[in-house]
Protein backbone atom coordinates (compact mmCIF):
# COMPACT_ATOMS: atom_id res chain seq x y z
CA UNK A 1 -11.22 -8.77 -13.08
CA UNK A 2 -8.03 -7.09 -11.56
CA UNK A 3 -9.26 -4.62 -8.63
CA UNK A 4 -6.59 -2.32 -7.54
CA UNK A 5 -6.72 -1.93 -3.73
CA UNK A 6 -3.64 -0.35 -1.47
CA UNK A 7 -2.01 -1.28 1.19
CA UNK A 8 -3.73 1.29 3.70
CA UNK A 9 -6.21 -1.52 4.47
CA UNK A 10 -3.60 -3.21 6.44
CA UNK A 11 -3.88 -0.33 8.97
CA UNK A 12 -0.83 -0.49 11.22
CA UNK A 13 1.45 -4.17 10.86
CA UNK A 14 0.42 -6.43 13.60
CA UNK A 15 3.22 -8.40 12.09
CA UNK A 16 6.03 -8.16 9.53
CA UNK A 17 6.42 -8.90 6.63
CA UNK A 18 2.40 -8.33 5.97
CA UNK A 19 1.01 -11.09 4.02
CA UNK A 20 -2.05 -11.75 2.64
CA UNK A 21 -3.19 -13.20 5.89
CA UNK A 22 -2.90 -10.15 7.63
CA UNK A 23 -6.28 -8.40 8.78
CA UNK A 24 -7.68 -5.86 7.18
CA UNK A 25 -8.19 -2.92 9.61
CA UNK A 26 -9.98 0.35 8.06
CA UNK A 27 -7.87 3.02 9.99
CA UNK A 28 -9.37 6.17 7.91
CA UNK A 29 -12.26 6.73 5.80
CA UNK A 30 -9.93 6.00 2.52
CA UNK A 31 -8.75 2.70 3.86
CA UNK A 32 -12.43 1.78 4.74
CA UNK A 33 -13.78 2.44 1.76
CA UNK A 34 -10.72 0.13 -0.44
CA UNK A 35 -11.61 -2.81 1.99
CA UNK A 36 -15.22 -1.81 1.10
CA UNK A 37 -14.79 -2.30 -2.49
CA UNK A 38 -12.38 -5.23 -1.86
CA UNK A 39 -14.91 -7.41 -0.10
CA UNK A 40 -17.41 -6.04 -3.25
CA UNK A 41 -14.62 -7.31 -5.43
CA UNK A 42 -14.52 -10.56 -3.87
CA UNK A 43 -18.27 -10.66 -3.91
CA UNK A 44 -18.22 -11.05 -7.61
CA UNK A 45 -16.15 -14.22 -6.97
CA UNK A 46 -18.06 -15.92 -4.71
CA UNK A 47 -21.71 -14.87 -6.27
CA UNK A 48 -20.71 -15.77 -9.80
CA UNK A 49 -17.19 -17.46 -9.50
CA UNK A 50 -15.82 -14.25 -11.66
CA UNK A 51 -11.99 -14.47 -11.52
CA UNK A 52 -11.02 -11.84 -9.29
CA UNK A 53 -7.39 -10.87 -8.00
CA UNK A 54 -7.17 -7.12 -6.21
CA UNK A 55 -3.66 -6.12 -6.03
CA UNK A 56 -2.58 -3.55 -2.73
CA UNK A 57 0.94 -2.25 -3.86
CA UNK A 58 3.00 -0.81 -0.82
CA UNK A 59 4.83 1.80 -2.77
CA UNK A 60 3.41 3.58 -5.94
CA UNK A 61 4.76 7.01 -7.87
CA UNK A 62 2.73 9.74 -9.90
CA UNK A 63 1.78 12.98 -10.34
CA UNK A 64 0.67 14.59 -7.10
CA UNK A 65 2.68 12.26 -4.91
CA UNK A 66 3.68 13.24 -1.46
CA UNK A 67 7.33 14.39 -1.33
CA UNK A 68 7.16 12.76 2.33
CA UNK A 69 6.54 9.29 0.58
CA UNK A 70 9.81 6.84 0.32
CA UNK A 71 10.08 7.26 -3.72
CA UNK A 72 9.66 10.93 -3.72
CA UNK A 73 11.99 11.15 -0.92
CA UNK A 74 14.48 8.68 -2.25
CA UNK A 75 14.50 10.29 -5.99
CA UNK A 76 14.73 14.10 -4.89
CA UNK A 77 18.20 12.45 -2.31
CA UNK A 78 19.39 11.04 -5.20
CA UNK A 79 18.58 14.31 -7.10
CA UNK A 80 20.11 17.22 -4.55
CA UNK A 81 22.16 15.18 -2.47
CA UNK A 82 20.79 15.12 0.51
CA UNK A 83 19.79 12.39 2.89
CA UNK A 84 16.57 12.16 5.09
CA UNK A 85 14.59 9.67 7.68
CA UNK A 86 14.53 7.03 4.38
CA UNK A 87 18.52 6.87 4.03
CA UNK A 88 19.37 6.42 7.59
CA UNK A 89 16.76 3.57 8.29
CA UNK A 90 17.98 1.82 5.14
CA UNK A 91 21.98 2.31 6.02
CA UNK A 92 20.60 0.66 9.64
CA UNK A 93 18.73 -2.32 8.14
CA UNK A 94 22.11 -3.01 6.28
């Protein structure tokens, strides 16, 4: 079974870069309810050794997305020209 999770139930980075290792730390209801049906996920496993893996992607794009999210923002810079928050942390990290 593939379980789709996000990142939000990392809460905040106690450490960089986050690993699988890191805790899980409900922060909202949405993030407490993933790492609710995460551990349900991994329940399967461990009551009747179903092959589980539950994904948490860091960056995803679709319809409805926040324009204040970094592939929104990115696109609509490379789109109108214009640079935000994104562009100058990434020309500092260079």
């Amino acid at each position: 079974m593939v379980h789709t999770s996000t990142s939000e139930t990392y809460g905040t980075a106690q450490y960089t870069p986050i690993d699988e290792s890191h805790p899980l730390v409900g922060q909202s209801p949405y993030s407490a309810t993933k790492i609710a049906a995460d551990k349900l996920a991994e329940s399967y496993f461990l009551s009747f050794d179903l092959p589980v893996v539950t994904l948490r992607p860091f960056n995803t794009f679709g319809p409805r997305q926040s324009l204040r999210a970094v592939i929104p923002s990115l696109m609509a810079q490379a789109l109108y020209g214009t640079k935000s928050r994104w562009v100058r942390s990434i020309r500092c990290a260079t």
